[in-house]
Protein backbone atom coordinates (compact mmCIF):
# COMPACT_ATOMS: atom_id res chain seq x y z
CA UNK A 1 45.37 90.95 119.94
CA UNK A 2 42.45 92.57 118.45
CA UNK A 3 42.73 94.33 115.14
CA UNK A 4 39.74 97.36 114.31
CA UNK A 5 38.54 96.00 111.12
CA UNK A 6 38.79 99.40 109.32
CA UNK A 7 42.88 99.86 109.17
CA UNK A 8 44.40 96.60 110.34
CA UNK A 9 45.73 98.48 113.27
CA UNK A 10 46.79 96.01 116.22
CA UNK A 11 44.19 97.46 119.11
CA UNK A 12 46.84 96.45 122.14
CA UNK A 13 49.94 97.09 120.23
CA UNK A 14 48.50 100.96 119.44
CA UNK A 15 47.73 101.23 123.40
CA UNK A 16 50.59 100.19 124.42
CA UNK A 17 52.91 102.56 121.85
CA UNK A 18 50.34 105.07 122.72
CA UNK A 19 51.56 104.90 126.70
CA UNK A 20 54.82 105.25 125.43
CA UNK A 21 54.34 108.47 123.75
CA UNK A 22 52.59 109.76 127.04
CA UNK A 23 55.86 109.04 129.14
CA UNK A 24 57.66 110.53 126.95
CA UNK A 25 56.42 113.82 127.32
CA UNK A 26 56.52 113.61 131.43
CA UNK A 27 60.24 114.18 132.48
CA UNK A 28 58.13 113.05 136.54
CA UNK A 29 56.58 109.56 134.90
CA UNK A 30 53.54 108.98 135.91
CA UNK A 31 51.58 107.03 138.26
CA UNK A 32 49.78 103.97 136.91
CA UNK A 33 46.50 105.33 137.24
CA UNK A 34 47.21 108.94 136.40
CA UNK A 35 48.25 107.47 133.07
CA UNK A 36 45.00 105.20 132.53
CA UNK A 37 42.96 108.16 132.98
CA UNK A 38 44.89 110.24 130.69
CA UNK A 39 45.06 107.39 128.21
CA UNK A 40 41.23 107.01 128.57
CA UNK A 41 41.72 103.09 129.45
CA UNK A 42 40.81 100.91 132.74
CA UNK A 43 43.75 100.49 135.04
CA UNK A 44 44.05 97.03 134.92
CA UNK A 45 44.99 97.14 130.62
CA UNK A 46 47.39 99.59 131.20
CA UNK A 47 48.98 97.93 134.03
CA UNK A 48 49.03 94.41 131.61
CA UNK A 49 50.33 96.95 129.14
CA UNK A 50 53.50 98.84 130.95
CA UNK A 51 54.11 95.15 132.10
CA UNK A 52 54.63 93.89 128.65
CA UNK A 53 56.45 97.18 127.44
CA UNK A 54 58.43 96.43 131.10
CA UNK A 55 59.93 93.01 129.88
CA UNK A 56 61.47 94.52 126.87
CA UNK A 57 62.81 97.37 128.65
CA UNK A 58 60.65 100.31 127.09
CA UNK A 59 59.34 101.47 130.36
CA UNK A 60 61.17 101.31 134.16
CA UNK A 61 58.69 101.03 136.98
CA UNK A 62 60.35 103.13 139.90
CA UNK A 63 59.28 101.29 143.25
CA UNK A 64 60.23 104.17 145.44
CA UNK A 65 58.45 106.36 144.09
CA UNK A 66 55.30 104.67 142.48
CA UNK A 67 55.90 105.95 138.83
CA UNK A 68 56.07 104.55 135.30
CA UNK A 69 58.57 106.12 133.15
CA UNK A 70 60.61 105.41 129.52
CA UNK A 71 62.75 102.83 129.77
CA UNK A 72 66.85 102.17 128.07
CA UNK A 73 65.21 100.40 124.93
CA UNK A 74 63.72 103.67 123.86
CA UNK A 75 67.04 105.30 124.17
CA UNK A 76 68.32 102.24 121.53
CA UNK A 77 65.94 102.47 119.14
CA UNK A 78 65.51 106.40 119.28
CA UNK A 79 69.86 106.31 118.70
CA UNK A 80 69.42 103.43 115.70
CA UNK A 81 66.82 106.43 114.33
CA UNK A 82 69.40 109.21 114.75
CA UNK A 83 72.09 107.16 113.61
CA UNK A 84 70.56 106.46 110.14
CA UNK A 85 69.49 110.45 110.22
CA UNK A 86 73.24 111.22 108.05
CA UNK A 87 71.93 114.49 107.38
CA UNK A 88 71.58 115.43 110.96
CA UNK A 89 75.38 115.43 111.09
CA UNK A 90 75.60 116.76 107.54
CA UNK A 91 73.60 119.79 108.77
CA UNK A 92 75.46 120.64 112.27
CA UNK A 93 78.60 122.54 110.73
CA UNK A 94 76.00 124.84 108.81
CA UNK A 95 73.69 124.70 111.89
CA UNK A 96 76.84 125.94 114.06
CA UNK A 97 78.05 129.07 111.41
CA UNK A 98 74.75 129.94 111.37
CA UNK A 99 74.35 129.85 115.32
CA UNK A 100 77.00 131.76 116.02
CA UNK A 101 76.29 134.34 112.95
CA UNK A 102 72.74 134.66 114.29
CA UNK A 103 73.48 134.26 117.83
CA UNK A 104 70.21 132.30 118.29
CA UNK A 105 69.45 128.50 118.75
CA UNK A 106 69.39 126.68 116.28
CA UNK A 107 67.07 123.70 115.51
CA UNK A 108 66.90 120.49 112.45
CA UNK A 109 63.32 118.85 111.81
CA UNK A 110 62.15 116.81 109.96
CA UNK A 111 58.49 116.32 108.79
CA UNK A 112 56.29 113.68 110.22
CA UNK A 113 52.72 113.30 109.90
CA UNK A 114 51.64 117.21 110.55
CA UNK A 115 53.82 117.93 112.92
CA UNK A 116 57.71 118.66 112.94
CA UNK A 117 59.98 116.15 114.43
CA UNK A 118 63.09 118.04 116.56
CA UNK A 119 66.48 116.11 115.53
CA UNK A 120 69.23 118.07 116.85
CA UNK A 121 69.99 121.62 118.20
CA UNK A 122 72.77 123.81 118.06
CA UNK A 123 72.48 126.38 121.47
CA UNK A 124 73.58 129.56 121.54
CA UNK A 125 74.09 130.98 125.13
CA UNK A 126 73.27 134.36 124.66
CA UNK A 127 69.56 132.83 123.27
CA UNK A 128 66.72 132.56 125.28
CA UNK A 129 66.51 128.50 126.45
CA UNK A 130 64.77 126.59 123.66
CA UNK A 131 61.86 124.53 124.65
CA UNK A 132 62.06 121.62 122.11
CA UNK A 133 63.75 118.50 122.72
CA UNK A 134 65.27 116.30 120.59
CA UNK A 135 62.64 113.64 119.79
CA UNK A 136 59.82 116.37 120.37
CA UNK A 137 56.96 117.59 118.10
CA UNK A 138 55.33 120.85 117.52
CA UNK A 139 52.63 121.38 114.87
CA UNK A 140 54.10 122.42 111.37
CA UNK A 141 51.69 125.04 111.21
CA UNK A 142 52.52 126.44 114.85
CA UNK A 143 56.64 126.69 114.70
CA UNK A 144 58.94 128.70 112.92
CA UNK A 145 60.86 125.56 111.87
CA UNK A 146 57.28 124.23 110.80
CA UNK A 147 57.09 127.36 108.57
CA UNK A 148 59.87 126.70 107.16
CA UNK A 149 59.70 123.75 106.21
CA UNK A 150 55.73 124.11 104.50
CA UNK A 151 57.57 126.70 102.33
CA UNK A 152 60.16 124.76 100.84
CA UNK A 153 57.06 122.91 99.89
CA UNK A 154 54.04 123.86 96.77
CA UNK A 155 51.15 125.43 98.37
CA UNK A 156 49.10 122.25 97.06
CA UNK A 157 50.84 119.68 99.27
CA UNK A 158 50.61 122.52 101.92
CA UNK A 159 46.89 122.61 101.45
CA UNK A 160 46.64 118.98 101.54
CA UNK A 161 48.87 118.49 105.03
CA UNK A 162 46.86 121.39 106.95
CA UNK A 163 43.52 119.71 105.88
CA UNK A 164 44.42 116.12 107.30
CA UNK A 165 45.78 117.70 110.04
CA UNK A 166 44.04 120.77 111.02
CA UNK A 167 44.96 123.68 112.15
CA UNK A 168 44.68 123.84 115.99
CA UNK A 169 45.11 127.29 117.78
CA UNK A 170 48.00 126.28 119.84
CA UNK A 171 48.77 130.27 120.50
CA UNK A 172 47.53 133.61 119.96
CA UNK A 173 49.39 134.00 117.18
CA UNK A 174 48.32 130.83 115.45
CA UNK A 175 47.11 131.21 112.08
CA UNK A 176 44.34 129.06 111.70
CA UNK A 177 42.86 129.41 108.08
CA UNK A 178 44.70 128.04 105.35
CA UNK A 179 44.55 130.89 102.93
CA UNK A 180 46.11 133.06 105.74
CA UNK A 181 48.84 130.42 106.21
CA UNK A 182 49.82 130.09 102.57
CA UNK A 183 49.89 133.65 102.45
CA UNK A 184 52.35 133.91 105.47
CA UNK A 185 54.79 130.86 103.74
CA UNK A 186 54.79 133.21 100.76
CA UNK A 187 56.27 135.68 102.84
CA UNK A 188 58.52 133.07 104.27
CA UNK A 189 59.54 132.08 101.44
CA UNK A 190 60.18 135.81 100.25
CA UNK A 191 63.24 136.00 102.84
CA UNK A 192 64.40 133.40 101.84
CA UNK A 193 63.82 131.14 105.25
């Protein structure tokens, strides 16, 4: 194990975590060395890598069909995560009056490290399909639920969280310059989301 001598971090352990997050995001998997490119590392670390991961059940190597993919220990530790998330339950009776008041999907989030982190949804069928997952991020700065939650916050803690994490032009309609943005939470804030 090799640790970078600026932040302690574990070099293999943040490889291997950092494969995890990629198959997450592909509901395919993905073949070993379509993932090594991706991760930017030779084949034969990630292979040691989804090997360890393997033997503790966080990935599942399908033989048929060549392709690495999460395995049932992500499921337990993602559950033991939205277990101890109370107010996810707290929130779903509001979540469903205001659902079916609104007739639109409804999403929780929580905040983690610039970005918003999808808990739990409340569909609506007559709303268009929502595209975040539970589990799934989206830049704060880039989602309505984002929004909302930067407003419920001072603009100087905004400031701060947009500067660490930048402000990436994920759509046309991102707003990209932090005076802009505050000025759109103010707006936010003004009805009351």
């Amino acid at each position: 194990e090799v640790m970078t001598e600026q932040n302690g971090v574990v070099q293999s352990l943040d490889r291997a975590l950092r494969l995890l997050e990629m198959l997450s995001e592909a509901d395919d998997g993905f073949r070993l060395v379509d993932l090594a490119r991706r991760a930017e590392l030779p084949v034969s670390t990630t292979h040691r890598l989804l090997l360890t991961l393997q033997s503790r059940r966080f990935v599942h190597f399908d033989q048929t069909r060549s392709r690495w993919s999460v395995g049932a220990s992500c499921l337990s530790v993602g559950a033991n995560f939205q277990r101890r998330r109370v107010l996810a339950s707290q929130a779903l009776p509001y979540m469903d009056a205001l659902s079916r008041e609104t007739g639109q999907t409804v999403n929780f989030g929580v905040v983690d490290d610039g970005s918003v982190v999808f808990v739990t949804r409340v569909e609506h069928a007559s709303s268009q399909r929502a595209t975040a997952s539970p589990g799934g991020r989206s830049p704060l700065h880039c989602s309505g639920i984002g929004k909302s939650l930067l407003a419920a916050m001072p603009d100087g803690r905004v400031r701060q969280l947009l500067a660490r994490h930048g402000m990436a032009k994920i759509t046309a309609n991102s707003i990209t310059d932090s005076d802009a943005f505050c000025e759109a939470l103010r707006a936010v804030r003004s009805l009351g989301y």
